[in-house]
C-alpha atoms as a PDB file:
ATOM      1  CA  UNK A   1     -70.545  86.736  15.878  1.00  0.00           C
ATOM      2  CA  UNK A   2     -71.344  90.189  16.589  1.00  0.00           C
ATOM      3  CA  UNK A   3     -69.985  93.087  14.377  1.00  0.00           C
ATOM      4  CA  UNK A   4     -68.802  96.583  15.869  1.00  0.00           C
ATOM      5  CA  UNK A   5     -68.771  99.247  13.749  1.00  0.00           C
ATOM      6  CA  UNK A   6     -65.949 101.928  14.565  1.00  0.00           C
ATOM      7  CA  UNK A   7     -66.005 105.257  13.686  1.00  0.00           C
ATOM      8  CA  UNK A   8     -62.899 106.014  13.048  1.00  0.00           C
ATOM      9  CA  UNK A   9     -61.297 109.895  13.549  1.00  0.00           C
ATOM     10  CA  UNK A  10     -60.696 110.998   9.923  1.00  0.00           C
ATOM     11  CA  UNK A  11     -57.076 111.473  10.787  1.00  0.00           C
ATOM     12  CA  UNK A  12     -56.312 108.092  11.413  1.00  0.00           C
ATOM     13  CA  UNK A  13     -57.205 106.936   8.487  1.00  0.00           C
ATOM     14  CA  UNK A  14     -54.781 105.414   5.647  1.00  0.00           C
ATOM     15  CA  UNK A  15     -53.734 107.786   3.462  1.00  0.00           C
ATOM     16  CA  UNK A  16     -54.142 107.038  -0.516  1.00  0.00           C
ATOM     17  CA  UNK A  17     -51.763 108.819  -2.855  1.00  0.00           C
ATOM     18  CA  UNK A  18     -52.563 108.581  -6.686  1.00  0.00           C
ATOM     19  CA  UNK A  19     -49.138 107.941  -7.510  1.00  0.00           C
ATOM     20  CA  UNK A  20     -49.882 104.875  -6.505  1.00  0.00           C
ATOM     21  CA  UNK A  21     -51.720 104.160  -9.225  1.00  0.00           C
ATOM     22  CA  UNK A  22     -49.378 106.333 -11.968  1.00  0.00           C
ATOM     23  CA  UNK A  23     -47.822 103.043 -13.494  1.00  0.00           C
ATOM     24  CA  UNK A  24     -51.538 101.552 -13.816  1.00  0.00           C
ATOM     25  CA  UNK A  25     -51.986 100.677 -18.076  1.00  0.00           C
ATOM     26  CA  UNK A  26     -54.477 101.621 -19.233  1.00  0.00           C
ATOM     27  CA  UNK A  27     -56.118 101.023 -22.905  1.00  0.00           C
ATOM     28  CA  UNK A  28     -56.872 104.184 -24.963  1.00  0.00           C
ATOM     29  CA  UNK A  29     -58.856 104.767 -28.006  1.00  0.00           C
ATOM     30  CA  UNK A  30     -58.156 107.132 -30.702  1.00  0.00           C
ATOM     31  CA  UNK A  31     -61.479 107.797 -32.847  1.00  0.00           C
ATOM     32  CA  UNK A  32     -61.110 109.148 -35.986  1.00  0.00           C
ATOM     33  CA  UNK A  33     -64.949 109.295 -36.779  1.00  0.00           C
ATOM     34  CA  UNK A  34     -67.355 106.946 -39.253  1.00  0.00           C
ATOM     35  CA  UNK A  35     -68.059 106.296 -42.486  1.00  0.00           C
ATOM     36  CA  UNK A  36     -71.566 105.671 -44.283  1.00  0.00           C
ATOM     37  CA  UNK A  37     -71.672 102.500 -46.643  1.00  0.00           C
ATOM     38  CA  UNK A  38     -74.189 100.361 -48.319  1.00  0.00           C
ATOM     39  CA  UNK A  39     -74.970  96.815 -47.078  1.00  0.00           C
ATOM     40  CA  UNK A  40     -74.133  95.665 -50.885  1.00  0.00           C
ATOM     41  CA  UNK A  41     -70.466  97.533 -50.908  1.00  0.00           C
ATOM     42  CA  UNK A  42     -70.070  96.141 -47.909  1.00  0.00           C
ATOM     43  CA  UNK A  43     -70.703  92.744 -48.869  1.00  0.00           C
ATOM     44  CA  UNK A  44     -68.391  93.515 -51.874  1.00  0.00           C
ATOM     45  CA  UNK A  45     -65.284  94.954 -50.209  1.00  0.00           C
ATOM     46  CA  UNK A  46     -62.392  93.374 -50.849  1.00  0.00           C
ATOM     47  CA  UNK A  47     -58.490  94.347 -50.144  1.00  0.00           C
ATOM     48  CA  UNK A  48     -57.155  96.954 -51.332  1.00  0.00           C
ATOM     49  CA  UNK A  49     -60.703  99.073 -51.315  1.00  0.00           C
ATOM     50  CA  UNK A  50     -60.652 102.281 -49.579  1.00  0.00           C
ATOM     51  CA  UNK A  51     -63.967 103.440 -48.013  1.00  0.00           C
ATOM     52  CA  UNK A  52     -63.898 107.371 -47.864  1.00  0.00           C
ATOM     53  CA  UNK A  53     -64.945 109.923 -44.184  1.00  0.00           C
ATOM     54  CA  UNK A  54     -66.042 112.991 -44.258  1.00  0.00           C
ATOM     55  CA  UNK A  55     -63.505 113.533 -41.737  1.00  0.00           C
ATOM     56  CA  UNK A  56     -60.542 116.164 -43.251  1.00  0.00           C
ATOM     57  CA  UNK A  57     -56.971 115.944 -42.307  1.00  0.00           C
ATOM     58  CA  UNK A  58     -56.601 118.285 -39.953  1.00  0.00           C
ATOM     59  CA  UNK A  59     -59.498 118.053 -38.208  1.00  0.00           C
ATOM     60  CA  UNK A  60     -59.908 117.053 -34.185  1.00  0.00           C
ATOM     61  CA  UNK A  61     -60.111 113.799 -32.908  1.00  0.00           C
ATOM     62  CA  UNK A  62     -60.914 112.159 -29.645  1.00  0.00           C
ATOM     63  CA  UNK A  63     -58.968 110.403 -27.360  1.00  0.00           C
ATOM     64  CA  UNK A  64     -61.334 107.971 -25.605  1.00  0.00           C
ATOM     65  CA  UNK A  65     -61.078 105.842 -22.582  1.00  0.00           C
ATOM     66  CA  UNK A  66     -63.806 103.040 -21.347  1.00  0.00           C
ATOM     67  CA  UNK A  67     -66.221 105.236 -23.585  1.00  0.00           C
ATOM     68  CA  UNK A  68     -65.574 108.719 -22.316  1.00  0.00           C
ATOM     69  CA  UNK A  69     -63.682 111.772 -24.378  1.00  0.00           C
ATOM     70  CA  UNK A  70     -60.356 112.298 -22.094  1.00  0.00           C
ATOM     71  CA  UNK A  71     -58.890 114.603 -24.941  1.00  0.00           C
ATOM     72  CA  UNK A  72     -58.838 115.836 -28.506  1.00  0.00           C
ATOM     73  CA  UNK A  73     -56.385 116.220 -30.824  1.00  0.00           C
ATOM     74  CA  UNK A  74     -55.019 115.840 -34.673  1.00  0.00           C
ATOM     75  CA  UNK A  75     -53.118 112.953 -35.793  1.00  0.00           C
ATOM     76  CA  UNK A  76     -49.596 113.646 -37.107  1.00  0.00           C
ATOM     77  CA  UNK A  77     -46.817 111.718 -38.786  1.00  0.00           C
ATOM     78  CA  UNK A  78     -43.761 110.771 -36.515  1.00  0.00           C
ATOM     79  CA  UNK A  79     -41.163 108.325 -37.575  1.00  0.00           C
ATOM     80  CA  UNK A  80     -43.359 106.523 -40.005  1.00  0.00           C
ATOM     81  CA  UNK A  81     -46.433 106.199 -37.333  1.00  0.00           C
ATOM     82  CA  UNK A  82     -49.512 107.808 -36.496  1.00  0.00           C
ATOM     83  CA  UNK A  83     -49.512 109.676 -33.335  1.00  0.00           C
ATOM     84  CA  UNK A  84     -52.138 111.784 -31.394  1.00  0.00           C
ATOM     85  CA  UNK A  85     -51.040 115.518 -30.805  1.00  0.00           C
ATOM     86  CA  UNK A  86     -53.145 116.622 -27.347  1.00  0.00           C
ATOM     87  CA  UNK A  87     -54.641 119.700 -28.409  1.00  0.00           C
ATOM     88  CA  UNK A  88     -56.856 119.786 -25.397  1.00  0.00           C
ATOM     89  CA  UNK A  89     -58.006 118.227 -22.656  1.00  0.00           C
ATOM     90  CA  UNK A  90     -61.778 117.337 -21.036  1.00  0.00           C
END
């Protein structure tokens, strides 16, 4: 079988819009930040504990997706729920 390879004029070729892919799901990450613990507290926890951040109320968080920052934000209340307010974005 032999193979030809066409170069094809620029113009003639199919034409990919990206809303195409606009109703593509995707899954998104909100990260909050860490929090430091002992291996003993750890192996202690039980419900009801609460395990303390450094991180303060109104500080920025990210908005990740497959590992990469896509925006930052603060969380806010709305209608019982966390939500991420877009303060910027990468």
């Amino acid at each position: 079988m032999e193979i030809k390879n066409k170069t094809q004029n620029p113009e003639s070729q199919p034409h990919v819009s990206l809303t195409h892919f606009s109703k593509v799901e995707v899954d998104l990450e909100v990260k909050i930040g860490g929090v430091k613990t002992d291996i003993g507290s750890l192996m202690n926890m039980k419900a009801g504990d609460t395990l303390k951040s450094e991180v303060k109320l109104n500080e920025k968080v990210k908005l990740i997706l497959d590992g990469n920052t896509v925006a930052e934000g603060i969380l806010v209340e709305e209608e019982g729920c966390f939500c991420f307010q877009v303060t910027s974005v990468k």
